[in-house]
Protein backbone atom coordinates (compact mmCIF):
# COMPACT_ATOMS: atom_id res chain seq x y z
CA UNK A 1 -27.24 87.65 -75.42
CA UNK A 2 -29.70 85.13 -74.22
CA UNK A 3 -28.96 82.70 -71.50
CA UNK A 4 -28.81 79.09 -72.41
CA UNK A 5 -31.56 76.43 -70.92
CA UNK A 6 -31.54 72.73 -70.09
CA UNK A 7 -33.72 70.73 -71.38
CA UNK A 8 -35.53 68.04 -69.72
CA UNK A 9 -33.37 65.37 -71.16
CA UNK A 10 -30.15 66.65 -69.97
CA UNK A 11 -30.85 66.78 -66.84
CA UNK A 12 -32.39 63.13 -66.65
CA UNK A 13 -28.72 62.12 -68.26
CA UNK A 14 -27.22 63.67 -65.58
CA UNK A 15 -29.07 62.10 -62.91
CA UNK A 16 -28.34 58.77 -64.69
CA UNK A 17 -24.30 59.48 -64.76
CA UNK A 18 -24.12 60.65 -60.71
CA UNK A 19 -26.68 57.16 -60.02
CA UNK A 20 -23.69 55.59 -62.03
CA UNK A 21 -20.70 57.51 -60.18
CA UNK A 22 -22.14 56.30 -56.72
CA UNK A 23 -22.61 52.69 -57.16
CA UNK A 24 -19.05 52.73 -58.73
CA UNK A 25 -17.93 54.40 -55.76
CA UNK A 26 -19.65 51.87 -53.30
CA UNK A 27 -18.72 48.69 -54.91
CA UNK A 28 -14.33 49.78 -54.22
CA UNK A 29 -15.74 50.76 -50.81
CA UNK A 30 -18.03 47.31 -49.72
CA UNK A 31 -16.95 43.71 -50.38
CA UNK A 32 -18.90 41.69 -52.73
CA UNK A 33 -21.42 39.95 -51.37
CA UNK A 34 -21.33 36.51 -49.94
CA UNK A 35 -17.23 37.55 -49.26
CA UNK A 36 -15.40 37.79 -46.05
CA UNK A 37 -15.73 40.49 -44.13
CA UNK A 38 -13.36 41.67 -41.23
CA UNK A 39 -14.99 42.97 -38.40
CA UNK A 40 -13.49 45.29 -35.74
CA UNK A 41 -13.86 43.45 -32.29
CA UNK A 42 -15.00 45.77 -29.99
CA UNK A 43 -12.51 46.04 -26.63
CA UNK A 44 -15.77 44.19 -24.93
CA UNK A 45 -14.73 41.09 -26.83
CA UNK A 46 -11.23 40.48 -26.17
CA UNK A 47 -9.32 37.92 -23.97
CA UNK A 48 -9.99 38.49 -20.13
CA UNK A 49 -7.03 39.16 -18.30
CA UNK A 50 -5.79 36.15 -15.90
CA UNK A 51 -6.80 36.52 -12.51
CA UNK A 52 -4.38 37.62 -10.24
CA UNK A 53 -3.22 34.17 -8.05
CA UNK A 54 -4.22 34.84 -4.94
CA UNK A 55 -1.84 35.71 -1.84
CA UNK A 56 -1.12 32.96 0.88
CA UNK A 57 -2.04 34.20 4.58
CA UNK A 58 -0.28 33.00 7.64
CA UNK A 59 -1.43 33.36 11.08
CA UNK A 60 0.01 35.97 13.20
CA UNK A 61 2.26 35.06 16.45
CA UNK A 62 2.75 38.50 17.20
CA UNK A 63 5.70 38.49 19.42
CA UNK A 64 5.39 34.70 19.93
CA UNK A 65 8.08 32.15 18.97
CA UNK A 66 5.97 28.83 18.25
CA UNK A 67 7.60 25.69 17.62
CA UNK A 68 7.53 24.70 14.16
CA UNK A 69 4.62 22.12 14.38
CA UNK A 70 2.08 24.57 15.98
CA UNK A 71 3.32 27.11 13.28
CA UNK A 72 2.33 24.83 10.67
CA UNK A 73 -1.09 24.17 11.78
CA UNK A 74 -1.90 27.59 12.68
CA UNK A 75 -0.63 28.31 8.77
CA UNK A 76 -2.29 26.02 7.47
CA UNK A 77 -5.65 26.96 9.45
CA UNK A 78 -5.22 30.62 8.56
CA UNK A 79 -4.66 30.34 5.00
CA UNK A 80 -7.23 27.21 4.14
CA UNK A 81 -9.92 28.33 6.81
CA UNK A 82 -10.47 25.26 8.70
CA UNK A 83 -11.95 27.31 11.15
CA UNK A 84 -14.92 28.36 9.17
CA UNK A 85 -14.66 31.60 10.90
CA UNK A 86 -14.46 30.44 14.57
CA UNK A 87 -11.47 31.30 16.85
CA UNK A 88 -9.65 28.13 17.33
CA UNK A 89 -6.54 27.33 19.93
CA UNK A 90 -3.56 25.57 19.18
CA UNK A 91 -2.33 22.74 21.90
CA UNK A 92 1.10 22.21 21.88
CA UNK A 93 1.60 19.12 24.07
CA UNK A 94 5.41 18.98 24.05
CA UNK A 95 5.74 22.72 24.62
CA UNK A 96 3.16 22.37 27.34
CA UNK A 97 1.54 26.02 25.83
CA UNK A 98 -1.60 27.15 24.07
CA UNK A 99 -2.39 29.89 21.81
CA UNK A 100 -5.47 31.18 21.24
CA UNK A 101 -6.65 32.74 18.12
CA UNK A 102 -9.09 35.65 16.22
CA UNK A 103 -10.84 33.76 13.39
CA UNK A 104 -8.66 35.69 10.99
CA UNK A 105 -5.68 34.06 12.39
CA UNK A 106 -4.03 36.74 14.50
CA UNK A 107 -3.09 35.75 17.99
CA UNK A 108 -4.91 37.13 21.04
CA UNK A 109 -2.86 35.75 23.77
CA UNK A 110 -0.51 32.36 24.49
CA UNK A 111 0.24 31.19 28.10
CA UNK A 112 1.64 27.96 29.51
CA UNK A 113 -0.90 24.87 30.54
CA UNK A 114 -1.02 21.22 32.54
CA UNK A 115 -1.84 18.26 30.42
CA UNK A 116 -2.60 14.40 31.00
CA UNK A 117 -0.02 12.86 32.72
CA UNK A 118 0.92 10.54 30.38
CA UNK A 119 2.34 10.77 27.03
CA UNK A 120 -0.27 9.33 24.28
CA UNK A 121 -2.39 11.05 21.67
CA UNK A 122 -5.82 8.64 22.41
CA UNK A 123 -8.30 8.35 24.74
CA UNK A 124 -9.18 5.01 26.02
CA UNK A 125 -12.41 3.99 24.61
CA UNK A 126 -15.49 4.63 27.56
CA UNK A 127 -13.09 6.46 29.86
CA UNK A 128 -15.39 8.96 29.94
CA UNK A 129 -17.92 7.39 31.44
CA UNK A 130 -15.11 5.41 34.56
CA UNK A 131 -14.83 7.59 37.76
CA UNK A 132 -11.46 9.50 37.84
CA UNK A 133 -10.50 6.68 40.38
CA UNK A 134 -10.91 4.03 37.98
CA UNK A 135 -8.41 5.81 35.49
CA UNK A 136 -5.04 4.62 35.70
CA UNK A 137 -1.94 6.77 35.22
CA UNK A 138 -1.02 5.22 31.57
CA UNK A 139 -4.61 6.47 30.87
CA UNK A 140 -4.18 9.91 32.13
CA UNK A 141 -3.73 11.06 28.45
CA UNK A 142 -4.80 14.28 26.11
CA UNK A 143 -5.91 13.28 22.73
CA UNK A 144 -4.88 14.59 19.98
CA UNK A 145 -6.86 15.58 16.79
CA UNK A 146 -9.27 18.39 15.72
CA UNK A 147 -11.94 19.24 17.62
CA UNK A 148 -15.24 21.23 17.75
CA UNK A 149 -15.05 22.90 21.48
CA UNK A 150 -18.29 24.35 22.98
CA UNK A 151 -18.84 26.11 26.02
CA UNK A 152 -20.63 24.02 28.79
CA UNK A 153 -20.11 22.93 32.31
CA UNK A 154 -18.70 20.14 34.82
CA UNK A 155 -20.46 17.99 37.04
CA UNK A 156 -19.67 20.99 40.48
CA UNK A 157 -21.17 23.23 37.81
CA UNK A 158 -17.92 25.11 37.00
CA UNK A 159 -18.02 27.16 33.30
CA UNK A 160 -15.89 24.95 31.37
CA UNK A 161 -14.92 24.27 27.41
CA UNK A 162 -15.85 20.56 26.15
CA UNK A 163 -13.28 19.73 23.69
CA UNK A 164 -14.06 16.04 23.79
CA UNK A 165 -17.50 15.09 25.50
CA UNK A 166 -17.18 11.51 25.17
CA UNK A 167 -13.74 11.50 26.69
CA UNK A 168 -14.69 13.68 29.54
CA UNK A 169 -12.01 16.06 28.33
CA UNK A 170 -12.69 20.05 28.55
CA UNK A 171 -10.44 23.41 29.00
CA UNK A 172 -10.79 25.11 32.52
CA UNK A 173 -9.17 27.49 35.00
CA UNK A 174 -6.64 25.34 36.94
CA UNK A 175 -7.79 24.16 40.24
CA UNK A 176 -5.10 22.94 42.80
CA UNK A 177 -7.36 20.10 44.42
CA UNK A 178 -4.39 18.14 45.73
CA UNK A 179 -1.60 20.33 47.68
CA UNK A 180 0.65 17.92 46.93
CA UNK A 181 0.46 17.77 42.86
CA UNK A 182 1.77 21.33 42.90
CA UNK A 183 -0.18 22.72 40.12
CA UNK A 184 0.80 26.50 40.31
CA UNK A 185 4.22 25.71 40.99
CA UNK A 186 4.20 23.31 37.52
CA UNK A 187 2.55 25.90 35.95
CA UNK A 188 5.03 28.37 36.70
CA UNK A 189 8.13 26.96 35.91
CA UNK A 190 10.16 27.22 32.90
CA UNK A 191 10.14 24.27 31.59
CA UNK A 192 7.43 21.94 30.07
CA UNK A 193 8.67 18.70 31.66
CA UNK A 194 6.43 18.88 35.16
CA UNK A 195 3.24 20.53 33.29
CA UNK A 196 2.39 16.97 32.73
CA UNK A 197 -0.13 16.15 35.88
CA UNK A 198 -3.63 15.94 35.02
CA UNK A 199 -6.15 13.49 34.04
CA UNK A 200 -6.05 14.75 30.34
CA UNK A 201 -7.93 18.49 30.50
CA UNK A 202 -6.02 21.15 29.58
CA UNK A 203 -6.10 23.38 32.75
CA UNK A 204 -5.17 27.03 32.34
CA UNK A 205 -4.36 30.17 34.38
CA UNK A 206 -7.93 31.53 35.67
CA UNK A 207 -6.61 34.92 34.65
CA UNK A 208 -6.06 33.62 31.16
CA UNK A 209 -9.50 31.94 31.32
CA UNK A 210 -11.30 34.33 32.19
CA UNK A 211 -9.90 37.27 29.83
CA UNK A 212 -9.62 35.37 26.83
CA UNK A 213 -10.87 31.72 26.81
CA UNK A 214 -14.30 32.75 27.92
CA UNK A 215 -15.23 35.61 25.90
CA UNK A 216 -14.16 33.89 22.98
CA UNK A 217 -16.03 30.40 23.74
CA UNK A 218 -19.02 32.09 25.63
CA UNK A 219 -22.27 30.69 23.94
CA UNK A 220 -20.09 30.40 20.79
CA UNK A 221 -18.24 27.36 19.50
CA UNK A 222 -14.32 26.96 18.25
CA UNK A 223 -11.93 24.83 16.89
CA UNK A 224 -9.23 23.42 19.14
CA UNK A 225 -6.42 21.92 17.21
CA UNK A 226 -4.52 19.60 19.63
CA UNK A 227 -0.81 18.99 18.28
CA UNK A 228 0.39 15.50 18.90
CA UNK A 229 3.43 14.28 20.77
CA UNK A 230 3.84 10.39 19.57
CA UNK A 231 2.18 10.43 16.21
CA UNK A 232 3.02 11.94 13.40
CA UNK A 233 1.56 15.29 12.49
CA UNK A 234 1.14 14.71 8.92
CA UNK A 235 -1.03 11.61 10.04
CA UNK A 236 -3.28 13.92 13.25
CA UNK A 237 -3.75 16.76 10.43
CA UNK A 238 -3.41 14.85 7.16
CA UNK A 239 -5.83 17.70 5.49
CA UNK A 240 -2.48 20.54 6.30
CA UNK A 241 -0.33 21.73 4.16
CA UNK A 242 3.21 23.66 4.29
CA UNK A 243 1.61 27.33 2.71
CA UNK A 244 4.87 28.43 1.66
CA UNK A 245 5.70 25.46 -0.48
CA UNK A 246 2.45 25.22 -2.15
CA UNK A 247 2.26 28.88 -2.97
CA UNK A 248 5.67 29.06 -4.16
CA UNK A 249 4.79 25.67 -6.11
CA UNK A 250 1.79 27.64 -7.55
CA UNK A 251 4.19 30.57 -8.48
CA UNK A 252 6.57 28.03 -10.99
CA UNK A 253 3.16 26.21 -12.35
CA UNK A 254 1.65 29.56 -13.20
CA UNK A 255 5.12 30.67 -15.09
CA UNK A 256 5.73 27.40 -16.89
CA UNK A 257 5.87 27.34 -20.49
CA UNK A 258 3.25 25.80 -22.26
């Protein structure tokens, strides 16, 4: 029996019929042209995930009990960064007491101080620039306010931190001048009521001074925040704010419908 062959033309048909098959095929498989297409949308492309709302930060007391002014500010100076990365010191006139801060807000050490005299939160205009004899005892006051402190020195030459220049007043080591004005003994009493007695500088323990005040001001400026005691505080530090309340105001925004 002899085997049957294609011819030429059969096999050109049959080209023709699979050439037919396959565009059949692709036209059920791609849209017609000029119609929508859907595209797959690569992970890449999707939605970004909200940013996590960032957590408040509160300076640390340690084992310090602040009154609820100087806990503000130092809050409020932790969180915002008033500092801009400087320690800083907060003055709490009616406490008599000053704590002095890292830049990130944690406490290094607190200790009792002498203030002005006299209860006010302004210098006099020029004082500065009067003899201490020529200041009189309603004058004898320490400012208030926010100030840029820098290291420098007194007119005897005694290491010394300028917090206001113009007003002549500055942070040093206590210095018992007159017997009689019983500095130490002010210094060491309970109570803030006598650790009002000088002519508006903040005078401090010379131990304290010189184991924390002047490493941390040495060549190097800081912030000293001095609380008032007649003024408001909103109205010394109107830039402060409460950082629980405006976190936990941030908190119901953020959850709100829309």
């Amino acid at each position: 029996m002899s085997s049957k062959s294609s011819s030429p033309q059969a096999i050109l048909d049959g080209l023709k019929q699979g050439v037919v098959w396959g565009a059949a095929a692709l036209a059920v498989l791609l849209p017609p042209v000029g119609g929508a297409r859907t595209a797959l949308t690569p992970p890449s492309a999707t939605a970004p995930l909200a940013a996590a709302p960032r957590m408040p930060r509160f300076a640390d007391f340690g084992m310090e009990v602040p009154s609820e002014a100087a806990r503000h500010v130092a809050d409020w100076v932790a969180d915002s960064g008033d500092n801009q990365r400087m320690s800083f010191v907060i003055v709490d006139k009616r406490d008599a007491r000053v704590y002095l801060f890292e830049p990130d807000g944690r406490l290094q050490a607190a200790t009792p101080v002498l203030l002005g005299a006299a209860a006010g939160d302004h210098s006099v205009a020029g004082i500065g620039q009067r003899p201490i004899s020529e200041v009189r005892p309603e004058e004898r006051t320490t400012p208030a306010g926010r100030f840029i402190a820098e290291p420098g020195r007194n007119a005897q030459g005694e290491d010394i931190v300028w917090i206001d220049y113009e007003a002549a007043v500055s942070m040093h080591r206590l210095r018992a001048l007159e017997p009689k004005e019983r500095r130490h003994e002010r210094l060491a009493s309970p109570t803030p009521e006598d650790n009002r007695i000088s002519y508006g500088c903040i005078n401090v323990p010379p131990s304290f001074y010189d184991a924390y005040v002047k490493p941390s001001f040495d060549r190097r400026r800081g912030v000293v925040y001095v609380l008032p005691e007649t003024l408001p505080l909103n109205e010394v530090f109107a830039a402060s704010y409460d950082v629980k309340s405006k976190y936990r105001q941030s908190n119901v925004t953020a959850r709100a419908p829309s």
